[in-house]
N, C-alpha and C. Protein backbone atom coordinates (compact mmCIF):
# COMPACT_ATOMS: atom_id res chain seq x y z
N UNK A 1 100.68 30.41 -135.72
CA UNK A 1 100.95 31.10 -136.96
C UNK A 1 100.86 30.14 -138.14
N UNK A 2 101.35 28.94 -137.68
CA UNK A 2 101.34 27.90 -139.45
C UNK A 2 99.38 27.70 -139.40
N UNK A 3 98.95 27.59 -138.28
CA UNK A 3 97.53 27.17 -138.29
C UNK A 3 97.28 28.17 -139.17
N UNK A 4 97.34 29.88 -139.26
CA UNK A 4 96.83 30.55 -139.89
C UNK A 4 96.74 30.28 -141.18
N UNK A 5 98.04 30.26 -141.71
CA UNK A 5 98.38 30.02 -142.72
C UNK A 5 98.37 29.03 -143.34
N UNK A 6 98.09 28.18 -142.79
CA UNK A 6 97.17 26.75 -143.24
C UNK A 6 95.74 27.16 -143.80
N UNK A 7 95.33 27.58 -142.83
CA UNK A 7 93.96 28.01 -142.93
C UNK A 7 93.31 29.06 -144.13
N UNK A 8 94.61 29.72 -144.05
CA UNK A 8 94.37 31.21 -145.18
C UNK A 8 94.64 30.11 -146.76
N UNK A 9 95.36 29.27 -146.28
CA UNK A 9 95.97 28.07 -148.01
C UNK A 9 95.10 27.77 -148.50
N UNK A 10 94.03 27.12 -147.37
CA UNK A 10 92.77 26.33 -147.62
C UNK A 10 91.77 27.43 -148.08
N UNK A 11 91.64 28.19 -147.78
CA UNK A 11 90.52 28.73 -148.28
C UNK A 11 90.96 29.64 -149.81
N UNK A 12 92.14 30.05 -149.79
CA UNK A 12 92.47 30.58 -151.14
C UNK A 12 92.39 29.18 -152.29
N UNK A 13 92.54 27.95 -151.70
CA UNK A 13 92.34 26.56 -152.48
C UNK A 13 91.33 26.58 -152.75
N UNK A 14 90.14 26.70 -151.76
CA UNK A 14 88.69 26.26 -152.44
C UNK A 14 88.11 27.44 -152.83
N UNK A 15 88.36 28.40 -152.93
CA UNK A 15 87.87 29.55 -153.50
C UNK A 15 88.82 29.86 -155.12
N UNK A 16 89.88 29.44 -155.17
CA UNK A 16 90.07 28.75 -156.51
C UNK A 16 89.50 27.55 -157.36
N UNK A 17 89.20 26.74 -156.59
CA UNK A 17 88.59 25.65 -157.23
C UNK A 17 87.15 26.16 -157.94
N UNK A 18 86.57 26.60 -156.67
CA UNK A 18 85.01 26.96 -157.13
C UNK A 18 84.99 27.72 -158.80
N UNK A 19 86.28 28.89 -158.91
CA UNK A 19 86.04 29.82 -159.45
C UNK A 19 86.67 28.68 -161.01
N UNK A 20 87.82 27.80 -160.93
CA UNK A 20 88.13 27.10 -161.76
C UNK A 20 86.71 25.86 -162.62
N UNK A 21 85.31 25.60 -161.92
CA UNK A 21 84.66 24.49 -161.99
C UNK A 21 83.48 26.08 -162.77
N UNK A 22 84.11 27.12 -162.52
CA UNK A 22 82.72 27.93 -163.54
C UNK A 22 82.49 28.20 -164.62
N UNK A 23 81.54 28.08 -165.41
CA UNK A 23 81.91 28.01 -167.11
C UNK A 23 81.90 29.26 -167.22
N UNK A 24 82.70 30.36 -168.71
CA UNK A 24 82.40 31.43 -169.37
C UNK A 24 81.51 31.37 -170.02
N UNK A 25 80.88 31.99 -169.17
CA UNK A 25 79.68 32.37 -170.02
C UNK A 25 79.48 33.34 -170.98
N UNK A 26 80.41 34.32 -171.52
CA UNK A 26 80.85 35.03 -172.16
C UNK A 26 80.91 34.35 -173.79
N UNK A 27 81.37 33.20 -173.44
CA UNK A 27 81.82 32.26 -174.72
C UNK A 27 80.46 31.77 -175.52
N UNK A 28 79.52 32.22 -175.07
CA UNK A 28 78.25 31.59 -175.82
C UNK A 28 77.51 32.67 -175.99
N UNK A 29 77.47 33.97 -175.38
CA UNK A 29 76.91 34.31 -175.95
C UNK A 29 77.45 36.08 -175.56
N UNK A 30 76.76 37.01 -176.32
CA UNK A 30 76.60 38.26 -176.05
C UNK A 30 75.53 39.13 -175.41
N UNK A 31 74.69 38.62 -175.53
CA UNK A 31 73.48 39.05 -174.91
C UNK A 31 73.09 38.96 -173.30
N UNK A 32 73.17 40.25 -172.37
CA UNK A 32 72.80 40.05 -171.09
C UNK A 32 72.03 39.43 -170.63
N UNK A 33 70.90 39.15 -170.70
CA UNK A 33 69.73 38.27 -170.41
C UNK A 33 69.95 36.69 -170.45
N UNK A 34 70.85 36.42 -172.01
CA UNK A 34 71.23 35.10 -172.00
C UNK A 34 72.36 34.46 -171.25
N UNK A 35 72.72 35.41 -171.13
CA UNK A 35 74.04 35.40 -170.38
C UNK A 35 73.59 35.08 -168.50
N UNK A 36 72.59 35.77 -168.12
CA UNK A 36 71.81 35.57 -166.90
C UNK A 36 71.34 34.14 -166.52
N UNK A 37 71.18 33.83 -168.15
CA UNK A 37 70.23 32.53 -168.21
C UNK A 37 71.37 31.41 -167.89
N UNK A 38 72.16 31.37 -168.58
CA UNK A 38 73.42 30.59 -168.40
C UNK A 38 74.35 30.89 -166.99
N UNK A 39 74.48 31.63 -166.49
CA UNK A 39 74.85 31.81 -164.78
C UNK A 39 73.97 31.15 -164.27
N UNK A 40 72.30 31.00 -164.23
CA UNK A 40 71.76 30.46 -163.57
C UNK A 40 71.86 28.94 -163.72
N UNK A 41 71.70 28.34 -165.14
CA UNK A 41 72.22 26.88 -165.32
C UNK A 41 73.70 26.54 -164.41
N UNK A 42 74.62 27.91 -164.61
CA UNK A 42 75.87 27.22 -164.18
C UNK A 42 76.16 27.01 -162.61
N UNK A 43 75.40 28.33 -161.72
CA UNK A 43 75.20 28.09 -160.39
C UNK A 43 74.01 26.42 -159.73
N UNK A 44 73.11 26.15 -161.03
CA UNK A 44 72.41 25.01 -160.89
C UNK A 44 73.47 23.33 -160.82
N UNK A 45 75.10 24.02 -161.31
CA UNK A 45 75.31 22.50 -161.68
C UNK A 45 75.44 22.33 -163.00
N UNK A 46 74.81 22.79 -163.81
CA UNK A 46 74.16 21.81 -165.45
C UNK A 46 75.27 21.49 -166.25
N UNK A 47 76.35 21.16 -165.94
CA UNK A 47 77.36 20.81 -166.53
C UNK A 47 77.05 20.33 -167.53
N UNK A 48 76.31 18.88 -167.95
CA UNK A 48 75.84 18.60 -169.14
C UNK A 48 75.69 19.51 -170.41
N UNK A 49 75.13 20.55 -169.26
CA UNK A 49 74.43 21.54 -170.70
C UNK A 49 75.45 22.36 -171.26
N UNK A 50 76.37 22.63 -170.56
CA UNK A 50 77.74 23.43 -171.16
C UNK A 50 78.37 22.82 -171.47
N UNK A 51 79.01 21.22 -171.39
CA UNK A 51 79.34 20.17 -172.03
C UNK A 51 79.00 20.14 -173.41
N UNK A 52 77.61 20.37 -173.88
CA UNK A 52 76.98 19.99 -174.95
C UNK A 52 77.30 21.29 -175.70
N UNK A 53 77.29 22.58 -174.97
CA UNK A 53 77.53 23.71 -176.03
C UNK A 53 78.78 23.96 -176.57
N UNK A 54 79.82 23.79 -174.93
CA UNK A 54 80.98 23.66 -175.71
C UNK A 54 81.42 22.72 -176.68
N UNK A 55 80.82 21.55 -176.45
CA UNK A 55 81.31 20.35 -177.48
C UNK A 55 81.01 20.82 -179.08
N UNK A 56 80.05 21.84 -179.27
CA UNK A 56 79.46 22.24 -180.35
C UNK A 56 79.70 23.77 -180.74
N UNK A 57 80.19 24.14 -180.32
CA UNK A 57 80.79 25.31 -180.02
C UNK A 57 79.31 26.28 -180.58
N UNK A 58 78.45 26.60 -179.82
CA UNK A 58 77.20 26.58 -179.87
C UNK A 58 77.38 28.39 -179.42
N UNK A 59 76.64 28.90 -180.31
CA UNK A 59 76.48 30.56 -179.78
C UNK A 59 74.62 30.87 -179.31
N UNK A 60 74.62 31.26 -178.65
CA UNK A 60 73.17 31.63 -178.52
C UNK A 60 72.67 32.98 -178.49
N UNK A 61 71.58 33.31 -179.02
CA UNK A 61 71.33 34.65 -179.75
C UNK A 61 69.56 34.86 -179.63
N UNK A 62 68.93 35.84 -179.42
CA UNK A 62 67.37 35.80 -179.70
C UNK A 62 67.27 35.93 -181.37
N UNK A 63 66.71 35.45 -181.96
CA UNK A 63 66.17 35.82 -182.91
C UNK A 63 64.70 35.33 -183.89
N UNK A 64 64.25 36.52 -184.77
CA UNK A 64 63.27 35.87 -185.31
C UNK A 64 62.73 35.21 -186.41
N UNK A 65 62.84 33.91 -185.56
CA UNK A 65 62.10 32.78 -186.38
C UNK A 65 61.31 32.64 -187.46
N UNK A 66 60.73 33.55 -187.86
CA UNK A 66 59.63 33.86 -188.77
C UNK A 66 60.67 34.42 -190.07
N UNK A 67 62.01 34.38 -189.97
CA UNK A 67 63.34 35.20 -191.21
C UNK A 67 63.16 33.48 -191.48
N UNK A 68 63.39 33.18 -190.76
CA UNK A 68 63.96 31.52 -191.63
C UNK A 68 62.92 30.95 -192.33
N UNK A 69 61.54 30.50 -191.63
CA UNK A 69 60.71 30.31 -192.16
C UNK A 69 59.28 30.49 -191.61
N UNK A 70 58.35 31.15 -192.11
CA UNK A 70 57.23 32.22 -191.52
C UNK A 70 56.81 30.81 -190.07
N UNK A 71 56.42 29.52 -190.81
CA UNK A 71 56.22 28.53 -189.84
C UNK A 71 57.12 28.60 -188.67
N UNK A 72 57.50 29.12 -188.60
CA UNK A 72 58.96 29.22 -186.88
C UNK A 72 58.25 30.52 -186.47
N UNK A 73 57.38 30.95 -186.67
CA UNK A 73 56.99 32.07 -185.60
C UNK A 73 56.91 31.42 -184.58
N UNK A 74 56.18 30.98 -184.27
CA UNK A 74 55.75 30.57 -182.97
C UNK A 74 56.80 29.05 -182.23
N UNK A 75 57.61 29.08 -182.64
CA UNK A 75 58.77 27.79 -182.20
C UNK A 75 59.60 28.82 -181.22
N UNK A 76 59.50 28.02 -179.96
CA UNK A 76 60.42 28.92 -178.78
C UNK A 76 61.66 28.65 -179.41
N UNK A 77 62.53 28.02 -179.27
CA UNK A 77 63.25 28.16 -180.20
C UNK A 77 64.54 26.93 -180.95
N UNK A 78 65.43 27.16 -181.89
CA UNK A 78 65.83 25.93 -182.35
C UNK A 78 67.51 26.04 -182.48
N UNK A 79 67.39 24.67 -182.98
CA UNK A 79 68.87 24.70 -182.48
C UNK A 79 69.25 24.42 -183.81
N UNK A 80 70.28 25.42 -184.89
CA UNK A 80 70.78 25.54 -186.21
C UNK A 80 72.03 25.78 -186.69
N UNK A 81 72.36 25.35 -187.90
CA UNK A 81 73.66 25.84 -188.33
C UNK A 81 73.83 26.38 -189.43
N UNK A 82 74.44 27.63 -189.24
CA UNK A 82 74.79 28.77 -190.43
C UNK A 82 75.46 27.94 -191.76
N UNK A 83 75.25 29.20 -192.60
CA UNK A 83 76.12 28.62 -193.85
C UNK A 83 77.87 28.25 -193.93
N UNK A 84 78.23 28.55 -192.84
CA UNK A 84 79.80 28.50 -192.43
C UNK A 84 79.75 27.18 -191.52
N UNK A 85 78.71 26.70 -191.16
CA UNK A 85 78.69 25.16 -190.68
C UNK A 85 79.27 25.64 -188.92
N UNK A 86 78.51 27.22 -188.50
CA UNK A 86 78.45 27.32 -187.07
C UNK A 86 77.55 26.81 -186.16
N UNK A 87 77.25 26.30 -185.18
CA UNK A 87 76.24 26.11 -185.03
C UNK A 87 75.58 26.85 -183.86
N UNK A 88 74.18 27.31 -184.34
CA UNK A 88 73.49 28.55 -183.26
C UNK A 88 72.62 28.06 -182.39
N UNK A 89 72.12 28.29 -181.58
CA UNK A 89 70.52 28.03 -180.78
C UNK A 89 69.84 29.36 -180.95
N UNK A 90 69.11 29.71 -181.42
CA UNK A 90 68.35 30.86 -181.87
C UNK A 90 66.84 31.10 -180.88
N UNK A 91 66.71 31.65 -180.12
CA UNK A 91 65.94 31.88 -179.20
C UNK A 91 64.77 32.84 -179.82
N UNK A 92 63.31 32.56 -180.12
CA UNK A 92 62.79 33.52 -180.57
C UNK A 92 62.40 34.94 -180.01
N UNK A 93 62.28 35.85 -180.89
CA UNK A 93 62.58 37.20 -180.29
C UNK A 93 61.65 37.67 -179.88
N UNK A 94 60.38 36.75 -179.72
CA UNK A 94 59.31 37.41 -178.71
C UNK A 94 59.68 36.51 -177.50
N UNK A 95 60.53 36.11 -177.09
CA UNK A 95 60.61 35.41 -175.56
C UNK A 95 61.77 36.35 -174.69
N UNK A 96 61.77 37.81 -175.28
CA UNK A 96 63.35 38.70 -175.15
C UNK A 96 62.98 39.01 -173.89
N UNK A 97 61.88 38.94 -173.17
CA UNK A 97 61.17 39.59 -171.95
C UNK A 97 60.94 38.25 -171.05
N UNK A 98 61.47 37.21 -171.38
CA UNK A 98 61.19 35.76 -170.36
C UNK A 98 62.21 36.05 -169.33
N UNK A 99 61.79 35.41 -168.27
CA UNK A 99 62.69 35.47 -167.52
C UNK A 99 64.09 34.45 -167.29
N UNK A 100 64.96 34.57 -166.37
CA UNK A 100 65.97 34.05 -166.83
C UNK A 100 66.14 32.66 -166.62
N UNK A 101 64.85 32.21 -165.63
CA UNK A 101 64.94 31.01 -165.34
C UNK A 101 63.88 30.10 -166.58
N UNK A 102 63.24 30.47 -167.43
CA UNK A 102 62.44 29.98 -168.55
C UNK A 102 63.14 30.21 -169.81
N UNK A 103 64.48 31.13 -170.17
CA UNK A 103 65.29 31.08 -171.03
C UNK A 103 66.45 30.39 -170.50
N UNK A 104 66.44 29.87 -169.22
CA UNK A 104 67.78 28.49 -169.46
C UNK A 104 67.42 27.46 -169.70
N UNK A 105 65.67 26.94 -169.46
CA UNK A 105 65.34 26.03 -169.83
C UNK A 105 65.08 25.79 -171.57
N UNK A 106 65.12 26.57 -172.21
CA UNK A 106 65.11 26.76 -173.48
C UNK A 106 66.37 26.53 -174.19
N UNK A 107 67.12 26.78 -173.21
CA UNK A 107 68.73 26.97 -173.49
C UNK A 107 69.21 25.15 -173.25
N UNK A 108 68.76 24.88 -172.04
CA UNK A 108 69.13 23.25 -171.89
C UNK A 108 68.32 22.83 -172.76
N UNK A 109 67.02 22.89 -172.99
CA UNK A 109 66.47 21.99 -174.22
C UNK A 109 67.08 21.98 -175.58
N UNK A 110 67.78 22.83 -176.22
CA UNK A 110 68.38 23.04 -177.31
C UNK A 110 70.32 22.48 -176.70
N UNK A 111 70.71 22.72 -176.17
CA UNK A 111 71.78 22.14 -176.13
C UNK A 111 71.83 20.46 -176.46
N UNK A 112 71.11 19.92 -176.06
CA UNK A 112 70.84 18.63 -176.61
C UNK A 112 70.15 18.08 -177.67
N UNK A 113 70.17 18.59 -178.60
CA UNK A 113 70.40 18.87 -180.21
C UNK A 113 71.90 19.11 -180.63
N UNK A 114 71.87 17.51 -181.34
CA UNK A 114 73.52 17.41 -181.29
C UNK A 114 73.40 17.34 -183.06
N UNK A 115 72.66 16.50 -183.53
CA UNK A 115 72.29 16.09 -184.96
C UNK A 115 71.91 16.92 -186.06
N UNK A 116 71.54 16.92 -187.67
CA UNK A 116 71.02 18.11 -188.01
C UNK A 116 69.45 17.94 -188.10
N UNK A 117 69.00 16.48 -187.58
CA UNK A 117 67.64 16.14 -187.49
C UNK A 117 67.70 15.98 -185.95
N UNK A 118 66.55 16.09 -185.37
CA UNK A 118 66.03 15.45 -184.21
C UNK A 118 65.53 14.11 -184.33
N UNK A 119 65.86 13.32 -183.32
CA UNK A 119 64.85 12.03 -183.67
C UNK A 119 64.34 12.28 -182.20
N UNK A 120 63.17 10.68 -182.14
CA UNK A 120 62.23 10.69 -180.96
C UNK A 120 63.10 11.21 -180.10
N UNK A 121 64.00 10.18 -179.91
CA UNK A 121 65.10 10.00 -178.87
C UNK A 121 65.81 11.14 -178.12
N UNK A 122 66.11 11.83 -178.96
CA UNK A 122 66.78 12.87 -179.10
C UNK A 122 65.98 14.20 -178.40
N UNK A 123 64.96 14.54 -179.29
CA UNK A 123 63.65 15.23 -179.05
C UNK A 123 63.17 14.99 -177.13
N UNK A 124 62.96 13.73 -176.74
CA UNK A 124 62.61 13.47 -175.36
C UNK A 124 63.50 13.67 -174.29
N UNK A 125 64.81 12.97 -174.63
CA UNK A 125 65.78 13.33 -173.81
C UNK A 125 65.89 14.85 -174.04
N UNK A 126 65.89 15.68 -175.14
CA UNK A 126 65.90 17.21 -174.87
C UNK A 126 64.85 18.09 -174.09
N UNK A 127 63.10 17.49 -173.88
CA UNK A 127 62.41 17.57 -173.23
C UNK A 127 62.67 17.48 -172.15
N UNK A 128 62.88 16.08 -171.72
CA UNK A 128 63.04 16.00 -170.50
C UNK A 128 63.87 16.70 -169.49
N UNK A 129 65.01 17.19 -170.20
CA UNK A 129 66.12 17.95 -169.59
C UNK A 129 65.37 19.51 -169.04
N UNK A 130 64.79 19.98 -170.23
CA UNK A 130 64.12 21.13 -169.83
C UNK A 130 63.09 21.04 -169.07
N UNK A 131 61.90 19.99 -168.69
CA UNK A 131 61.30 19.71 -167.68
C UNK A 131 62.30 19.79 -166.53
N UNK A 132 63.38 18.98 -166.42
CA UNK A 132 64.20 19.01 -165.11
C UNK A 132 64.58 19.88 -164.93
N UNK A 133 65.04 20.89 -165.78
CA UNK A 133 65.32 22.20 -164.62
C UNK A 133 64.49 23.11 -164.67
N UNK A 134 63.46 22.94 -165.34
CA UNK A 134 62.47 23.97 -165.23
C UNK A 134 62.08 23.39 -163.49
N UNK A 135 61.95 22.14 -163.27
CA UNK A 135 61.52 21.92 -161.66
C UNK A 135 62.41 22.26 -160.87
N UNK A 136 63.74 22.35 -161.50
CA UNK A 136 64.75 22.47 -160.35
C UNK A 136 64.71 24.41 -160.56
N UNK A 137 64.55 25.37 -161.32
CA UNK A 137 65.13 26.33 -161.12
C UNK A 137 63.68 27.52 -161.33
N UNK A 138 62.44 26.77 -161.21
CA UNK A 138 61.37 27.64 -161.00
C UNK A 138 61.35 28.38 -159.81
N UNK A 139 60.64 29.62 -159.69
CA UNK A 139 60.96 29.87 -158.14
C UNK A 139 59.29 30.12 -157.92
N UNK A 140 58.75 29.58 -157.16
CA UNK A 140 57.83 29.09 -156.05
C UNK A 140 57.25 30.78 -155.97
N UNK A 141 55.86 30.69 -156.39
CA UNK A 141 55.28 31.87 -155.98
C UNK A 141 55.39 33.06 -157.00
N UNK A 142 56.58 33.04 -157.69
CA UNK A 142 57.29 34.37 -158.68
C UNK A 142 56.28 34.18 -159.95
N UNK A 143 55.68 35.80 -160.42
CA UNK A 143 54.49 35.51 -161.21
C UNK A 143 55.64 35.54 -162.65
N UNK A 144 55.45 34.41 -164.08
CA UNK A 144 56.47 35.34 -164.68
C UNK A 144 55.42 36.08 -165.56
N UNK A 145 56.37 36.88 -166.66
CA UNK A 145 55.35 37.51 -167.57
C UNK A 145 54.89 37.31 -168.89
N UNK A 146 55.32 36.12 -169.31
CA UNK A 146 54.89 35.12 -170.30
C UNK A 146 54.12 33.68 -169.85
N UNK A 147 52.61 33.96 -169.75
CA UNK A 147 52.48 32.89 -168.93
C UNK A 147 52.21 31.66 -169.88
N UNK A 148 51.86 32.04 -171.56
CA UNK A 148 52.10 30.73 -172.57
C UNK A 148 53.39 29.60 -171.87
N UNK A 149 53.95 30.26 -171.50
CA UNK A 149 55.44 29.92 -171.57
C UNK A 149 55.75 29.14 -170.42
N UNK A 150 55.43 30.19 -169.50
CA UNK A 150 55.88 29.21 -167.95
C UNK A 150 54.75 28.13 -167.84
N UNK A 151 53.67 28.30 -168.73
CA UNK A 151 52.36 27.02 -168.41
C UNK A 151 52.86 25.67 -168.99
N UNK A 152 53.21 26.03 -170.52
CA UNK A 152 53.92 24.74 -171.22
C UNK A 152 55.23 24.48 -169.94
N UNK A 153 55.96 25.09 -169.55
CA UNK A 153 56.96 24.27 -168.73
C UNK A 153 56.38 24.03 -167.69
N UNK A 154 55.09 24.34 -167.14
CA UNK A 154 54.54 23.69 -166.12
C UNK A 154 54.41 22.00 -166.33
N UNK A 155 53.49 22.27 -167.38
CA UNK A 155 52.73 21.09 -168.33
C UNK A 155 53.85 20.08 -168.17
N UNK A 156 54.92 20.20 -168.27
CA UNK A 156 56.11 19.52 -169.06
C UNK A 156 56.82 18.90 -167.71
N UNK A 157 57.18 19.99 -166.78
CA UNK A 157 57.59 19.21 -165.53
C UNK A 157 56.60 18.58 -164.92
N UNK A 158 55.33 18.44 -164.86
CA UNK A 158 54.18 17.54 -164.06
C UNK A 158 54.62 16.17 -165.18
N UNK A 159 55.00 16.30 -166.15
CA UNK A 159 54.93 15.06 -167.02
C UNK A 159 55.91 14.60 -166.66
N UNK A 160 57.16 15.29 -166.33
CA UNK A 160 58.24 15.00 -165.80
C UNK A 160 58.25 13.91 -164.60
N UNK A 161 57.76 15.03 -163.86
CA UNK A 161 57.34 14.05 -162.65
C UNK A 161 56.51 12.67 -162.22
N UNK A 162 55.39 12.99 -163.37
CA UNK A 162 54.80 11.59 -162.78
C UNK A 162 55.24 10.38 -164.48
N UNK A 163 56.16 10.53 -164.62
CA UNK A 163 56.80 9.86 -165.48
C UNK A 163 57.43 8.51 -165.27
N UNK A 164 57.49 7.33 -165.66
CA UNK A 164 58.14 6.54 -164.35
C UNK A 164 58.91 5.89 -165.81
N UNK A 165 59.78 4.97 -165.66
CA UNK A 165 60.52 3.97 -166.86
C UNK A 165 59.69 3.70 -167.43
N UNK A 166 58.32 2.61 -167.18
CA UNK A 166 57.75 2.20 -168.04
C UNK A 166 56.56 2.84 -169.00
N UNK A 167 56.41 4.23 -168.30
CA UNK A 167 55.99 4.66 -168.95
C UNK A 167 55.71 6.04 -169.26
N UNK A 168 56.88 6.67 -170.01
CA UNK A 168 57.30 8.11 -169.81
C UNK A 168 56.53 8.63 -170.68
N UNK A 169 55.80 10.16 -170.19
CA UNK A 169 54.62 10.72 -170.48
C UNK A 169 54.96 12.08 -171.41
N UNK A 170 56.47 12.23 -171.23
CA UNK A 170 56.92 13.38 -172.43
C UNK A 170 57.28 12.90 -173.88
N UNK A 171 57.64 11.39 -173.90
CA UNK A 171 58.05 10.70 -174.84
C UNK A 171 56.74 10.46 -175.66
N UNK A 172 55.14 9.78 -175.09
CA UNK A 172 54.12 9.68 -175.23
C UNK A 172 53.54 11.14 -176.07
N UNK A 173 53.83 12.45 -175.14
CA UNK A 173 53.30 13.24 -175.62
C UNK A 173 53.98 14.13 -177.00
N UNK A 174 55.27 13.40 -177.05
CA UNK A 174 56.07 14.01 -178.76
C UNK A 174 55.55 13.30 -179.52
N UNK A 175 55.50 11.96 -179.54
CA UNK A 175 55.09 10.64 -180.14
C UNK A 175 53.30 10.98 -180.78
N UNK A 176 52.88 11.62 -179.66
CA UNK A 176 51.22 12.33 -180.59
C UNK A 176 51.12 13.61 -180.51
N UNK A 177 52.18 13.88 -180.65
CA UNK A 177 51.90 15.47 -181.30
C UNK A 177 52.10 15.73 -183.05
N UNK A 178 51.10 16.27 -183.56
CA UNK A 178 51.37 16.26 -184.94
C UNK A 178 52.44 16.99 -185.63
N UNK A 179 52.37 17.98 -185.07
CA UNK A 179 53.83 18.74 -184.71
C UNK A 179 55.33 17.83 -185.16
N UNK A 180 55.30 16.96 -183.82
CA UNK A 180 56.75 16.17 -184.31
C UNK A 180 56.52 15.27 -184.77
N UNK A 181 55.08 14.63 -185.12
CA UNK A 181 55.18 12.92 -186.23
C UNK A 181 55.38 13.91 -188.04
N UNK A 182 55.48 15.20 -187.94
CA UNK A 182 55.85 15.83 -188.97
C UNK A 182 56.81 16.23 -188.83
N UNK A 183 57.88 16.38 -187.91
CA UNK A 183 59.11 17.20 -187.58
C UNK A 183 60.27 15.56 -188.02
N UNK A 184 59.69 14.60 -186.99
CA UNK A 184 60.43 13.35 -186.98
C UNK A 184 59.80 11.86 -187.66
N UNK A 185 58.68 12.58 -188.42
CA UNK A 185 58.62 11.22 -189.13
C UNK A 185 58.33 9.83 -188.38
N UNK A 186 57.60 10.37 -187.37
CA UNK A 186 57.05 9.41 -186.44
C UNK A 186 56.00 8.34 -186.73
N UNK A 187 55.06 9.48 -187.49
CA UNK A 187 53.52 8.09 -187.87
C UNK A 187 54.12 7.26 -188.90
N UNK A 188 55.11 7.53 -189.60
CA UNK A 188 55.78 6.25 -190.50
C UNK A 188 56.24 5.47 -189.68
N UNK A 189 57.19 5.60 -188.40
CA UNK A 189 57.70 4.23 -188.03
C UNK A 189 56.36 3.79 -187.12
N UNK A 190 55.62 4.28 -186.80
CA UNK A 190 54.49 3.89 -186.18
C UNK A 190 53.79 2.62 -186.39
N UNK A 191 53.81 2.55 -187.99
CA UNK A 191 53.17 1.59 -188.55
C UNK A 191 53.70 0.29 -188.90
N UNK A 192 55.12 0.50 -188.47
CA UNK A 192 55.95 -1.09 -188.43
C UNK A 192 55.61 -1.70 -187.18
């Protein structure tokens, strides 16, 4: 009888724990889909990435990019702060149909946007993050239905992968994109 009840302790213990180590996901956002997206980061582990939202008390929302400035049409999406000094990740509102594993990677890439600029640094390590779970939480075979979308995170985890210390190939590829030597002011330090 104590064995039972040993036994019944232990498992009401780790079935508390589990449920204590899960983030609300409620707290970031309102939207079902995003909300999907973030269960899937949180069943992945990504602690980091809810680290970073809560630290910022970060809401996430679809919206379109093209209100702020017509140039953000086409930006999956960014990480901003309202006139009340909240700060949003704004998901653009043609990605409302991505699936949930290509809107958490969107979601980890913007959580690491801590600054009100990006720098290289900043910018790569936020890449890279979304390369990593785009490898860790793609699923093998599943067609999605944005394929702009799942191709660039293809693109991005192969860079991922054959990336080594000395010479990382997502850092390389922000570094010549015209895109961010205009976003971060790159071809100026270039030239020192």
């Amino acid at each position: 009888m104590i064995v039972r009840f040993m036994s019944a302790l232990m498992c009401a213990v780790l079935l508390c724990a589990n449920v204590a180590y899960s983030w609300n996901v409620r707290s970031f956002s309102d939207d079902y889909d995003i909300r999907q997206a973030l269960k899937l980061l949180d069943k992945a582990g990504a602690d980091e990435v809810f680290e970073n939202l809560q630290e910022n008390s970060v809401k996430i929302i679809f919206y379109d990019l093209s209100l702020i400035n017509f140039t953000y049409c086409n930006h999956h999406a960014i990480n901003s702060v309202d006139n009340w000094g909240d700060r949003y990740i704004l998901i653009n509102s043609k990605y409302r149909r991505a699936s949930k594993e290509e809107l958490a990677c969107l979601i980890a890439h913007e959580s690491f946007h801590k600054g009100k600029r990006a720098t290289l640094s900043e910018e790569t390590l936020a890449t890279r993050k979304e390369a990593y779970y785009w490898s860790k939480l793609k699923v093998p075979g599943k067609e999605y239905k944005i394929p702009e979308l799942a191709g660039r995170l293809d693109k991005l985890a192969y860079l991922y992968a054959e990336s080594t210390d000395e010479n990382n190939l997502i850092e390389q590829r922000i570094r010549n994109s015209k895109f961010y030597q205009q976003q971060l002011a790159i071809s100026s330090r270039n030239r020192y």
